[in-house]
C-alpha atoms as a PDB file:
ATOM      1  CA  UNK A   1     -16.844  -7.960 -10.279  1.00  0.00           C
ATOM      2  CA  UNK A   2     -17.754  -7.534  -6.767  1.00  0.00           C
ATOM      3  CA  UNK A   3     -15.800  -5.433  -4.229  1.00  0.00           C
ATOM      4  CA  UNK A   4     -16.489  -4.373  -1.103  1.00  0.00           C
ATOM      5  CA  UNK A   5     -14.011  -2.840   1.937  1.00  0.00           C
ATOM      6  CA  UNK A   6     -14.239  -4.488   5.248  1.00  0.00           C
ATOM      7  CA  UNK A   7     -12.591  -4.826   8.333  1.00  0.00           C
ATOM      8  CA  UNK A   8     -11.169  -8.290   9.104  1.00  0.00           C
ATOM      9  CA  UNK A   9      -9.282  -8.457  12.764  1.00  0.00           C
ATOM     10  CA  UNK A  10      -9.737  -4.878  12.904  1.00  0.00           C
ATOM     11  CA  UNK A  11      -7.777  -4.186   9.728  1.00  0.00           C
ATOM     12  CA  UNK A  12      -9.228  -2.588   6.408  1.00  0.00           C
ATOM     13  CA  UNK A  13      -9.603  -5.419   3.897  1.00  0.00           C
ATOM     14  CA  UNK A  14     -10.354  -5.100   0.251  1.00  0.00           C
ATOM     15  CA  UNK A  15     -12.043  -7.962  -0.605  1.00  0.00           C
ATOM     16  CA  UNK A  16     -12.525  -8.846  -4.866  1.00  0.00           C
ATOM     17  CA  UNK A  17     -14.546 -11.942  -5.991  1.00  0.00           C
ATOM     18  CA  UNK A  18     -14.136 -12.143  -9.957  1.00  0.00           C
ATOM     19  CA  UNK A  19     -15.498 -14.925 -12.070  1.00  0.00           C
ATOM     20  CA  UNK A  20     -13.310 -16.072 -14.720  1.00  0.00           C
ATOM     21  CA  UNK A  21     -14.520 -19.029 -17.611  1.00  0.00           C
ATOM     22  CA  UNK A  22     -10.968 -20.976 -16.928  1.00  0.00           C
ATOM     23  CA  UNK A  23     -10.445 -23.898 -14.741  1.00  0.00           C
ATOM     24  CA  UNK A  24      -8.757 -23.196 -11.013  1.00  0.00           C
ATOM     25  CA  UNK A  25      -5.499 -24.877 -12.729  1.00  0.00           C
ATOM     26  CA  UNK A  26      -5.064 -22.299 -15.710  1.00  0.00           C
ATOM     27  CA  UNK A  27      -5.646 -19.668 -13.250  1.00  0.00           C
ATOM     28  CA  UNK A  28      -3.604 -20.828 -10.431  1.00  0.00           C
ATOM     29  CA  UNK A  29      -0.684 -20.804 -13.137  1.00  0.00           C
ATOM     30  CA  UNK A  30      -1.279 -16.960 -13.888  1.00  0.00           C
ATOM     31  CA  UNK A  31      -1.293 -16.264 -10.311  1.00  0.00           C
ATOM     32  CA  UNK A  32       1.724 -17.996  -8.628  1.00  0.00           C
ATOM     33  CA  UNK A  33       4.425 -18.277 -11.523  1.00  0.00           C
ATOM     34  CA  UNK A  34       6.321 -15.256 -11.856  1.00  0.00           C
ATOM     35  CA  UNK A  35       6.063 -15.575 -15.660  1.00  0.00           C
ATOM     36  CA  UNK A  36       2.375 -15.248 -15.960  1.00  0.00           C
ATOM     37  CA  UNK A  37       2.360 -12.401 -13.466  1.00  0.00           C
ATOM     38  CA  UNK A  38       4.969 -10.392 -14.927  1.00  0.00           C
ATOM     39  CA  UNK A  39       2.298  -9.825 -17.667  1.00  0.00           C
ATOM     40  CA  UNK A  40      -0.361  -8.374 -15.176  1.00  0.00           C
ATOM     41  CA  UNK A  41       1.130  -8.061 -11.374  1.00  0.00           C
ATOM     42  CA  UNK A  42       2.491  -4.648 -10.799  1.00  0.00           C
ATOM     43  CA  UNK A  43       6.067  -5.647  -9.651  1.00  0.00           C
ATOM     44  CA  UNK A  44       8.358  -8.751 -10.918  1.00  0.00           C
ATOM     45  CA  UNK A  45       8.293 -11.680  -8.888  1.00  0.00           C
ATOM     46  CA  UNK A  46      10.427 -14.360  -7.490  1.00  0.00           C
ATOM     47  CA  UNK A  47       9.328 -16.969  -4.860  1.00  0.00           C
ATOM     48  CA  UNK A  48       9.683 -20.348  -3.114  1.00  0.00           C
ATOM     49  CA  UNK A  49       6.210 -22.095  -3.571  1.00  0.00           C
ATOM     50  CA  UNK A  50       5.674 -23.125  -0.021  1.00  0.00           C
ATOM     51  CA  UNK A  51       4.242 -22.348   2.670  1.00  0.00           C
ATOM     52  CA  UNK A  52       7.124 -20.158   4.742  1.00  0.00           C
ATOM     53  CA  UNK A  53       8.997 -19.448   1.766  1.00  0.00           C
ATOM     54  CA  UNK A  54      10.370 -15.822   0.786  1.00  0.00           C
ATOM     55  CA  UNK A  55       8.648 -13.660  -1.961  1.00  0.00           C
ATOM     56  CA  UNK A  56      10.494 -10.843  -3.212  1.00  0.00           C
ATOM     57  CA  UNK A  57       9.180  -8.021  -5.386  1.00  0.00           C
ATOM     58  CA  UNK A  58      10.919  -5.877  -7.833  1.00  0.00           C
ATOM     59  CA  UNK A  59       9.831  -2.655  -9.040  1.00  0.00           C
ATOM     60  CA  UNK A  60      10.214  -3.117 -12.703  1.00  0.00           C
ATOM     61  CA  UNK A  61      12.168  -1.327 -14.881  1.00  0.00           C
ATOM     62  CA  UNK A  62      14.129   0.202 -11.735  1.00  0.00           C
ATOM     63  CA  UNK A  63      17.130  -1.712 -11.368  1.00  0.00           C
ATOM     64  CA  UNK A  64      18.650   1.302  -8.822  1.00  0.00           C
ATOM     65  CA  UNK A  65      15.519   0.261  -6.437  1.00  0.00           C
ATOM     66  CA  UNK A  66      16.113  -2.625  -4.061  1.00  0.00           C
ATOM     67  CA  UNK A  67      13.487  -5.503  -3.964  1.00  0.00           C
ATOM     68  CA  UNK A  68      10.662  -5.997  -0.777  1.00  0.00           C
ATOM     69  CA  UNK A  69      10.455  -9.061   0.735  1.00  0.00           C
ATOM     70  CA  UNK A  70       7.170 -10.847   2.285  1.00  0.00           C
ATOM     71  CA  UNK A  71       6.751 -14.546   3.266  1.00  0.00           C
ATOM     72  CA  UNK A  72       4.574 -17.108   1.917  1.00  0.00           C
ATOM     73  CA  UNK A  73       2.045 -18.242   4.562  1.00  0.00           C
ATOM     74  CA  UNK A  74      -0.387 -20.037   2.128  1.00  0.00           C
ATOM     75  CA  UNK A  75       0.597 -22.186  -0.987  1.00  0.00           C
ATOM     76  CA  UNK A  76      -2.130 -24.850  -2.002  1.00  0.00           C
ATOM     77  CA  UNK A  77      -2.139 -25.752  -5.479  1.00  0.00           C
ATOM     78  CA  UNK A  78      -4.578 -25.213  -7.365  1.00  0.00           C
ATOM     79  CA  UNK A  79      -6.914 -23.613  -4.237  1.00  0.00           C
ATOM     80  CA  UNK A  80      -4.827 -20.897  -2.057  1.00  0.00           C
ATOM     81  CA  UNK A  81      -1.869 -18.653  -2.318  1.00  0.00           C
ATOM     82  CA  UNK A  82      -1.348 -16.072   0.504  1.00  0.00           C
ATOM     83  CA  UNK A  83       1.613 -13.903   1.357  1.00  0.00           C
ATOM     84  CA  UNK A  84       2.453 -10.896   3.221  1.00  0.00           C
ATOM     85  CA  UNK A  85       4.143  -8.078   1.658  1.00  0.00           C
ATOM     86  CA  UNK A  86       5.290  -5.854   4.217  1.00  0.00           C
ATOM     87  CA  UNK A  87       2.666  -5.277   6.561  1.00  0.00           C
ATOM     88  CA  UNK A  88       0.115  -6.275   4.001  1.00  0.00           C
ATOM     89  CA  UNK A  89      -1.229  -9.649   3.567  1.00  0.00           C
ATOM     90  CA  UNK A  90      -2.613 -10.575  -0.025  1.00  0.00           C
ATOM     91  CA  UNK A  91      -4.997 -13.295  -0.259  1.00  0.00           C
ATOM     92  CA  UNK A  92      -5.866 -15.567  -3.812  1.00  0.00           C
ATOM     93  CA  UNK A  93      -8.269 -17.949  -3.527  1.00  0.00           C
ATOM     94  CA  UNK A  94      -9.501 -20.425  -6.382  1.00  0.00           C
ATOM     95  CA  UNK A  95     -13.155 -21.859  -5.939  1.00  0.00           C
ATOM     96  CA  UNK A  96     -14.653 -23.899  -8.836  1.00  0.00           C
ATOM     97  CA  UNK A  97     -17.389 -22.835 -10.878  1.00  0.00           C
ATOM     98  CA  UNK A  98     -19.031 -24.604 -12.999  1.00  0.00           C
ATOM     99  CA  UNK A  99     -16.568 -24.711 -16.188  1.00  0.00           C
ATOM    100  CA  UNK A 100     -14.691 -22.232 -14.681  1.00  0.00           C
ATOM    101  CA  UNK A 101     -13.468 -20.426 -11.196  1.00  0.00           C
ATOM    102  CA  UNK A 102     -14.441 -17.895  -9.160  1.00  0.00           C
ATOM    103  CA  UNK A 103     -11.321 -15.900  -7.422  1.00  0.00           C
ATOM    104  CA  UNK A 104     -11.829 -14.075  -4.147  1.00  0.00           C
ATOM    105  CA  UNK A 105      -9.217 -11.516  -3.625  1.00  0.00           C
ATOM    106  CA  UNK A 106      -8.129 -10.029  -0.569  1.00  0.00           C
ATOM    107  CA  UNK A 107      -5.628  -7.340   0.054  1.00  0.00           C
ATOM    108  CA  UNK A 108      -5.350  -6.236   4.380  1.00  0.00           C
ATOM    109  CA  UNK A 109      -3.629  -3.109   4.949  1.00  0.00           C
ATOM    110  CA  UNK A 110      -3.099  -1.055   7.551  1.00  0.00           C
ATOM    111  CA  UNK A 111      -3.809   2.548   5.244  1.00  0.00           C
ATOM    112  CA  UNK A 112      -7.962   2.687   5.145  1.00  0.00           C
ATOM    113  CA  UNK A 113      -7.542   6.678   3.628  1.00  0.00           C
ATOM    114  CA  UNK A 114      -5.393   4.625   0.623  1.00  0.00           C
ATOM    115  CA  UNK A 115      -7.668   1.779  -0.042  1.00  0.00           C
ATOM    116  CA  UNK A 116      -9.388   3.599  -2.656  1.00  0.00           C
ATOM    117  CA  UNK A 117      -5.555   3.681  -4.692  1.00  0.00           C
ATOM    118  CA  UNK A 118      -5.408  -0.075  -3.992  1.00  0.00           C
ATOM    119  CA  UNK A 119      -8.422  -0.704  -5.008  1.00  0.00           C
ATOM    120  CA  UNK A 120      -7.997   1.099  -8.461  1.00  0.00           C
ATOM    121  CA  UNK A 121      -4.622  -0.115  -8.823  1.00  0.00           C
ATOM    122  CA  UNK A 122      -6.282  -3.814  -8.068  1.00  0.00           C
ATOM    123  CA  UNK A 123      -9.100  -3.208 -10.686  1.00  0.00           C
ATOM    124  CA  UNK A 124      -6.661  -2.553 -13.312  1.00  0.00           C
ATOM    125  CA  UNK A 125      -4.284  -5.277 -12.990  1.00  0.00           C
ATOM    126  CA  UNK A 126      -7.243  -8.071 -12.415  1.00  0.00           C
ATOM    127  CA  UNK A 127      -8.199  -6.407 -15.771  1.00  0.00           C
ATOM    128  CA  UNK A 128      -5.106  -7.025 -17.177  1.00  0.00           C
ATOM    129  CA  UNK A 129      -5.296 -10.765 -15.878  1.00  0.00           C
ATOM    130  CA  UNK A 130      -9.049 -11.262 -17.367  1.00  0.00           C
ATOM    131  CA  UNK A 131      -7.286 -10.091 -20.511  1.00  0.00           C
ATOM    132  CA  UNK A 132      -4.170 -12.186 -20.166  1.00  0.00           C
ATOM    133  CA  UNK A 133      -6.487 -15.500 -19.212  1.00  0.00           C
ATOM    134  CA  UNK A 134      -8.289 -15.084 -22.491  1.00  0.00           C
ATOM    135  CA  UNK A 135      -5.086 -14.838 -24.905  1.00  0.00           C
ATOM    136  CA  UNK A 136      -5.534 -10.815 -25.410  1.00  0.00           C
ATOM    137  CA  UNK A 137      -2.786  -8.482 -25.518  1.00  0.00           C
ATOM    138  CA  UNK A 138      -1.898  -7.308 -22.142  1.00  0.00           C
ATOM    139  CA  UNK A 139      -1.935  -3.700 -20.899  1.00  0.00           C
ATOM    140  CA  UNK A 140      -1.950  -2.548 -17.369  1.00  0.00           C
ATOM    141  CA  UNK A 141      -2.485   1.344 -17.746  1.00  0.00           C
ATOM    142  CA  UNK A 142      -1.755   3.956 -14.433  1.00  0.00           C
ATOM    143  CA  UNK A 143      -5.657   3.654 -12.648  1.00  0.00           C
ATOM    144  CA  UNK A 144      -7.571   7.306 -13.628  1.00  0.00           C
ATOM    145  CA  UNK A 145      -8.501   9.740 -11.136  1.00  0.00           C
ATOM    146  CA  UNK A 146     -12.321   8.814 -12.063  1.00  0.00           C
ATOM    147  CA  UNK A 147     -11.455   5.472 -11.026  1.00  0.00           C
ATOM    148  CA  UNK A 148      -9.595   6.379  -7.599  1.00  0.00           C
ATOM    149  CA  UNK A 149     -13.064   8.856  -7.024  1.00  0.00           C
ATOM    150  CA  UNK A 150     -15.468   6.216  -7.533  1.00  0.00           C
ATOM    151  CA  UNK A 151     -14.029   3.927  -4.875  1.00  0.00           C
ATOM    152  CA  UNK A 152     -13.717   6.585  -3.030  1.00  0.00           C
ATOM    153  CA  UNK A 153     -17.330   7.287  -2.519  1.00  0.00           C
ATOM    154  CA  UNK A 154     -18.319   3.857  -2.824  1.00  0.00           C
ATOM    155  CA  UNK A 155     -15.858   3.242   0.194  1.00  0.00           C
ATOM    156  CA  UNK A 156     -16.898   6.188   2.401  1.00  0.00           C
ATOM    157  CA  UNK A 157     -13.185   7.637   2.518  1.00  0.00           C
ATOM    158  CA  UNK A 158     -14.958  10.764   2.228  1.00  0.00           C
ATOM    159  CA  UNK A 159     -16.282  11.481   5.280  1.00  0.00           C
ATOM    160  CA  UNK A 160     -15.127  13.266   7.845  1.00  0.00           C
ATOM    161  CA  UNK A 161     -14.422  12.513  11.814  1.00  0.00           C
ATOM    162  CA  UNK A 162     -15.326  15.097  14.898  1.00  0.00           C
ATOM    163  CA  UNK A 163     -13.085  13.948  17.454  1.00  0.00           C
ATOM    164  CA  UNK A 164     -13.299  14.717  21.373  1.00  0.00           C
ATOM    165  CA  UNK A 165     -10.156  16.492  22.752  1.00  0.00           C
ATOM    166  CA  UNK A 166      -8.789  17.389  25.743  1.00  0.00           C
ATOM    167  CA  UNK A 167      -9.068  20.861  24.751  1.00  0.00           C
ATOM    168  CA  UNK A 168     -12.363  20.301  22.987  1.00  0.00           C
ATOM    169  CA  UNK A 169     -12.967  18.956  19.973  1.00  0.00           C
ATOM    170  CA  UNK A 170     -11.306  18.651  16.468  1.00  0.00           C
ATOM    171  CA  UNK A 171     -12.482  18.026  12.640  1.00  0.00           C
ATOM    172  CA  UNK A 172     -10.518  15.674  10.326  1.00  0.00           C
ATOM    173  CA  UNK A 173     -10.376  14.760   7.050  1.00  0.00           C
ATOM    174  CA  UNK A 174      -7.640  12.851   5.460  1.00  0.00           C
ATOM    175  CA  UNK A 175      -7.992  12.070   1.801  1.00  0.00           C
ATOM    176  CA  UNK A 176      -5.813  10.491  -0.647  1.00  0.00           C
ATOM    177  CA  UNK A 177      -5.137  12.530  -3.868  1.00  0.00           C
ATOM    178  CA  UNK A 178      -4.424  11.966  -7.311  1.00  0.00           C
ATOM    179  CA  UNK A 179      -2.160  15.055  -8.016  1.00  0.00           C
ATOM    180  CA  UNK A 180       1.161  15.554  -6.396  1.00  0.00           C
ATOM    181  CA  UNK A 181       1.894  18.005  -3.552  1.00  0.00           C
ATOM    182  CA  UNK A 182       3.249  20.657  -6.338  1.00  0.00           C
ATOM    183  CA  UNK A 183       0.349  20.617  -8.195  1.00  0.00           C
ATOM    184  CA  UNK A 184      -2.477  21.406  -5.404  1.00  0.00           C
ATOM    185  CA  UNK A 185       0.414  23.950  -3.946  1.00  0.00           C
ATOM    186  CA  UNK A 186       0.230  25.767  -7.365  1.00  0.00           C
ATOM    187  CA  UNK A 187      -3.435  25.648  -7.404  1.00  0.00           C
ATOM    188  CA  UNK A 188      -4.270  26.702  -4.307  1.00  0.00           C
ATOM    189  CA  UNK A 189      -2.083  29.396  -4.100  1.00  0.00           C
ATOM    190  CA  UNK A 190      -3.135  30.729  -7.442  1.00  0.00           C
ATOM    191  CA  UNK A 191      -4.890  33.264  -5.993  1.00  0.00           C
ATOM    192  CA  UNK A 192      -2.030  33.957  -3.038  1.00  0.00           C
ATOM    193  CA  UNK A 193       0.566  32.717  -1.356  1.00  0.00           C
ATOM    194  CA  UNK A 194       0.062  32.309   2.424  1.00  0.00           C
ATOM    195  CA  UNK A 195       2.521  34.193   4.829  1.00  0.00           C
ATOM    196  CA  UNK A 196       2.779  34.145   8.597  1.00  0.00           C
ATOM    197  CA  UNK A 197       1.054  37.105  10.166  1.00  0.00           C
ATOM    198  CA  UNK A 198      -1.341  37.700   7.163  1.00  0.00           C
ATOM    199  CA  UNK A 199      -4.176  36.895   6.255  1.00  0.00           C
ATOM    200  CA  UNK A 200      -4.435  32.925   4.474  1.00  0.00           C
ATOM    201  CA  UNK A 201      -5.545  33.120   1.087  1.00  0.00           C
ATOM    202  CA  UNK A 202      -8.873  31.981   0.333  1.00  0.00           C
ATOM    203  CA  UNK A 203      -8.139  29.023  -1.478  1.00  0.00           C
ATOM    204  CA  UNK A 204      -6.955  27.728   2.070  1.00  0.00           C
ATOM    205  CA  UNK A 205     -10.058  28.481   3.932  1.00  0.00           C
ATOM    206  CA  UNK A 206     -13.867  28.058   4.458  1.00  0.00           C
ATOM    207  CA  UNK A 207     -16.999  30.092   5.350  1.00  0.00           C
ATOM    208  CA  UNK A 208     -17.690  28.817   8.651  1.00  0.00           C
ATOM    209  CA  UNK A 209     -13.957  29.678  10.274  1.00  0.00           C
ATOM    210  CA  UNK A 210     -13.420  33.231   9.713  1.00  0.00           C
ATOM    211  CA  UNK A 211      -9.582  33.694   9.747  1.00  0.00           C
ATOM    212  CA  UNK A 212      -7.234  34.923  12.017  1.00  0.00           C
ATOM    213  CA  UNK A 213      -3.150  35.472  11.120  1.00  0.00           C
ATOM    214  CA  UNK A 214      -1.342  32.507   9.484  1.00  0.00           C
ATOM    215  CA  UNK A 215       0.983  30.999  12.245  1.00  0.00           C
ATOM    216  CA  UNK A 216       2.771  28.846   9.922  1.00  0.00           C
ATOM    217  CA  UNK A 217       3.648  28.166   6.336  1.00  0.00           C
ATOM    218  CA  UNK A 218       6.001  25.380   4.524  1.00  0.00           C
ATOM    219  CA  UNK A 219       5.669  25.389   1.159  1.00  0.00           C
ATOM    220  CA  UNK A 220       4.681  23.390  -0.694  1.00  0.00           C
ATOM    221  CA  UNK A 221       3.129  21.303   1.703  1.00  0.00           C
ATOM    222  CA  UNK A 222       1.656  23.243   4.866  1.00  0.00           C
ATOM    223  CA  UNK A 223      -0.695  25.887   5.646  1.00  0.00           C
ATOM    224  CA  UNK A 224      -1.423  26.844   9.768  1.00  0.00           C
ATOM    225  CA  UNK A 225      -3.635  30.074  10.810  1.00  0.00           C
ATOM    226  CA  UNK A 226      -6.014  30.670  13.565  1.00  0.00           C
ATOM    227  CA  UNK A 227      -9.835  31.149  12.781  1.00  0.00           C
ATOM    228  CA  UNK A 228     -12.031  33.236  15.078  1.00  0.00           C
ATOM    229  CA  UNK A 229     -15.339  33.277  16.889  1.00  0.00           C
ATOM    230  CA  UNK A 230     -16.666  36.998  17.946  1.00  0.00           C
ATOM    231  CA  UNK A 231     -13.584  38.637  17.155  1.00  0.00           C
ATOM    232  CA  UNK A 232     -11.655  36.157  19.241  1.00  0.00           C
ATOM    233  CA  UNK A 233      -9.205  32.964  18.431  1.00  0.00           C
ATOM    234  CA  UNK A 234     -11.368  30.293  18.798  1.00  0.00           C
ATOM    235  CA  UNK A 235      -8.640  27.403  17.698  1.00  0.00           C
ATOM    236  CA  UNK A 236      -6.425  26.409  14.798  1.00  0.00           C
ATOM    237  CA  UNK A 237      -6.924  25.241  10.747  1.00  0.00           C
ATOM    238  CA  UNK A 238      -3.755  22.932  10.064  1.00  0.00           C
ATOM    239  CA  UNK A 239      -4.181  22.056   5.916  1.00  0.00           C
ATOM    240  CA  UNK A 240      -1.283  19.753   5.134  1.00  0.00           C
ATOM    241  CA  UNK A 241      -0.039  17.577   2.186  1.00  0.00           C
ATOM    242  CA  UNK A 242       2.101  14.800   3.306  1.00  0.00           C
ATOM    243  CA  UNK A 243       3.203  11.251   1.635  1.00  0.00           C
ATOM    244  CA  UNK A 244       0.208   9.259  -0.120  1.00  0.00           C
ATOM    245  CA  UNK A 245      -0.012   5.686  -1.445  1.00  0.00           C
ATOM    246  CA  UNK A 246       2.357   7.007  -4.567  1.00  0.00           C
ATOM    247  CA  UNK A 247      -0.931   7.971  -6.455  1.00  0.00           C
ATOM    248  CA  UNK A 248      -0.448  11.341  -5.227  1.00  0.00           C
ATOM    249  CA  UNK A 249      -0.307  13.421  -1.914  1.00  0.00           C
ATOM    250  CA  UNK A 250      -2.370  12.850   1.017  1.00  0.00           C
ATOM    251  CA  UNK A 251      -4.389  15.751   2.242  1.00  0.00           C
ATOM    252  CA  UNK A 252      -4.748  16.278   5.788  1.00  0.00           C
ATOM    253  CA  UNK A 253      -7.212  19.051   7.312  1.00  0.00           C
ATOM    254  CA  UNK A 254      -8.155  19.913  10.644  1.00  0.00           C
ATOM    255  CA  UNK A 255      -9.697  22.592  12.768  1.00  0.00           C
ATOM    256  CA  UNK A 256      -9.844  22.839  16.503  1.00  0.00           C
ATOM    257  CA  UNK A 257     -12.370  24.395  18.567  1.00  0.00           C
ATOM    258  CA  UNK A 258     -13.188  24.955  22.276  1.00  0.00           C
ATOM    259  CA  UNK A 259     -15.864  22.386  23.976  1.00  0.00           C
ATOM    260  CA  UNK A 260     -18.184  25.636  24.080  1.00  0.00           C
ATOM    261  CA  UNK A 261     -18.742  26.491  20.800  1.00  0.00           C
ATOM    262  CA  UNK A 262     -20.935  23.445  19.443  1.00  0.00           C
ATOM    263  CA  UNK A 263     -22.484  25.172  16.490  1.00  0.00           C
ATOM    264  CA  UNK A 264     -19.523  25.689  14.533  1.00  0.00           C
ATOM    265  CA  UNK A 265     -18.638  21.827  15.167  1.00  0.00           C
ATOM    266  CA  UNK A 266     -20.818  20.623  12.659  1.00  0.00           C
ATOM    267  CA  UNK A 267     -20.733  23.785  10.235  1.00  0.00           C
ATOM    268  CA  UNK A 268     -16.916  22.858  10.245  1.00  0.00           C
ATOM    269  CA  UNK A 269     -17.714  19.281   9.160  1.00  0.00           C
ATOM    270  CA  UNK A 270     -20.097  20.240   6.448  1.00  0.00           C
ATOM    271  CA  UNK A 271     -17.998  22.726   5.180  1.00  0.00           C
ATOM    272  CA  UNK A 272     -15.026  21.316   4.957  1.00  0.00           C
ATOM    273  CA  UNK A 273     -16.062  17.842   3.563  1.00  0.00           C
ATOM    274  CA  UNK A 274     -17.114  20.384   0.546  1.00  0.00           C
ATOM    275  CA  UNK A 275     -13.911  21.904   0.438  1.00  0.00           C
ATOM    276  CA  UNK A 276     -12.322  18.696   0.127  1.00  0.00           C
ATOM    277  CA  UNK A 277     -14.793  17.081  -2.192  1.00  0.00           C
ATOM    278  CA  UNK A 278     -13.341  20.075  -4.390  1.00  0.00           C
ATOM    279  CA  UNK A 279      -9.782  19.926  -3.888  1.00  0.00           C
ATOM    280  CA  UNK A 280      -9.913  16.317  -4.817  1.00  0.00           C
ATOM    281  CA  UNK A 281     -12.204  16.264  -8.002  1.00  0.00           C
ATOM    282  CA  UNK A 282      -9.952  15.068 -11.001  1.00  0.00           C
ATOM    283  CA  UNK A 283      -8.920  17.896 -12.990  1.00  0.00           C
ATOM    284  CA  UNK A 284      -9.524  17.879 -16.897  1.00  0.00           C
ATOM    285  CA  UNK A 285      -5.762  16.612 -17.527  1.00  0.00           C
ATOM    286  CA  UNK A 286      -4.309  13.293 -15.941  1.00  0.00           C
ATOM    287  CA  UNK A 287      -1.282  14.583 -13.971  1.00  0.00           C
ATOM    288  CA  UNK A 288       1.946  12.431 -14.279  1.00  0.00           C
ATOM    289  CA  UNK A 289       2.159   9.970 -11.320  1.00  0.00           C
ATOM    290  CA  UNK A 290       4.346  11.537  -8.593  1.00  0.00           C
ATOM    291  CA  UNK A 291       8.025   9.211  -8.227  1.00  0.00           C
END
């Protein structure tokens, strides 16, 4: 399987090209009628097959959860089937192959920092399909942190960015986790919980940004403190979990620094791309998928 993340009209687009030894026809079936993908597809499906018809998609199992809606824009049998969901657009194409097909997957998003969920969540259901296809059993298990880590690298989600502000300039990382918000709040502060005025624990901090007095604290989500250069606030650490792609939180950390102080740019970069790369490594026990 081949997958790659690209941008298409200036949109992050995971593209998927699977070969499968089944004619365009048996596939086509497994992708379009809501039967066949209730056995792989991650919500249940209803649909006018047409182009401009409504798709709606229902979270299984949670009948207390209204369904989302997206429009059919591409309905070909036994070639293409497109259709939005929400801001998304998903993309199936059939190609023949031989005996068989080749399918080239696309899924558009607005969300780069989540494509490594939707690409995990992706691998496992076109697993599930491969499966399905050949007659097995079907079983479309929650995507592992290993999983969600390797697309992560392979994507680049993480890097850093050094941006330019008016004030100077400003490190960011965002990164998608695979632990909820009370489970890196209850590591982190392990060692101490942060208060404003003190000092931040150290789970909250790196070597390069020697701390100042935290400014603000909302548990279990937010940690703010100044760091200093020279015995002087040089500009502000903001380390903040906020709503991922339902894999787990979303980490979001930034420091600030005047447009004079140039060395501790890219020591702030380095250091906390570590950090991060440590927050994020999958712990020893799967944690239970946040609601």
């Amino acid at each position: 399987m081949n997958e790659t993340l690209e941008t298409v009209d200036g949109r992050p687009t995971l593209r998927v090209e699977r070969r499968f030894d089944h004619p365009p026809t048996k596939v086509w079936r497994a992708v379009t009628e809501p039967d066949h993908l209730a056995r792989w597809f991650p919500f249940t499906v209803r649909l006018e097959p047409a182009n401009g018809g409504t798709i709606r998609f229902y979270p299984p199992d949670r009948p207390d959860v209204p369904a989302s809606e997206g429009t059919v824009t591409a309905y070909e049998p036994p070639r293409l089937f497109a259709f939005t969901w929400g801001d998304d657009l998903l993309r199936f194409e059939l190609h023949p192959a031989g005996t068989g097909c080749l399918l080239v997957f696309t899924h558009t998003f607005d969300d780069r920092a989540g494509a490594a969920s939707f690409a995990a969540g992706w691998r496992v259901c076109l697993d599930a399909l491969t499966g399905d296809l050949a007659g097995a059993p079907v079983d479309v298990p929650a995507p592992t942190a290993e999983l969600h880590e390797r697309y992560v690298r392979a994507f680049g989600l993480d890097e850093g960015v050094l941006e330019e502000t008016a004030d100077g300039w400003r490190v960011r990382f965002e990164r998608q986790l695979t632990r909820p918000a009370e489970a890196v709040w209850t590591e982190r502060t392990a060692g101490g919980v942060p208060r404003v005025g003190g000092p931040p624990p150290a789970a909250f901090t790196t070597g390069s940004a020697p701390a100042g007095a935290v400014t603000v604290v909302d548990p279990p989500t937010l940690v703010e403190y100044a760091w200093q250069h020279d015995g002087r606030t040089a500009g502000r650490v903001r380390w903040q979990l906020v709503q991922g792609t339902g894999h787990g939180a979303r980490l979001v950390v930034s420091q600030t620094g005047p447009a004079d102080l140039t060395g501790p740019r890219s020591a702030a970069l380095a250091d906390w791309r570590a950090y991060v790369e440590d927050l994020a490594r999958p712990r020893d026990r799967e944690p239970d998928r946040p609601a």
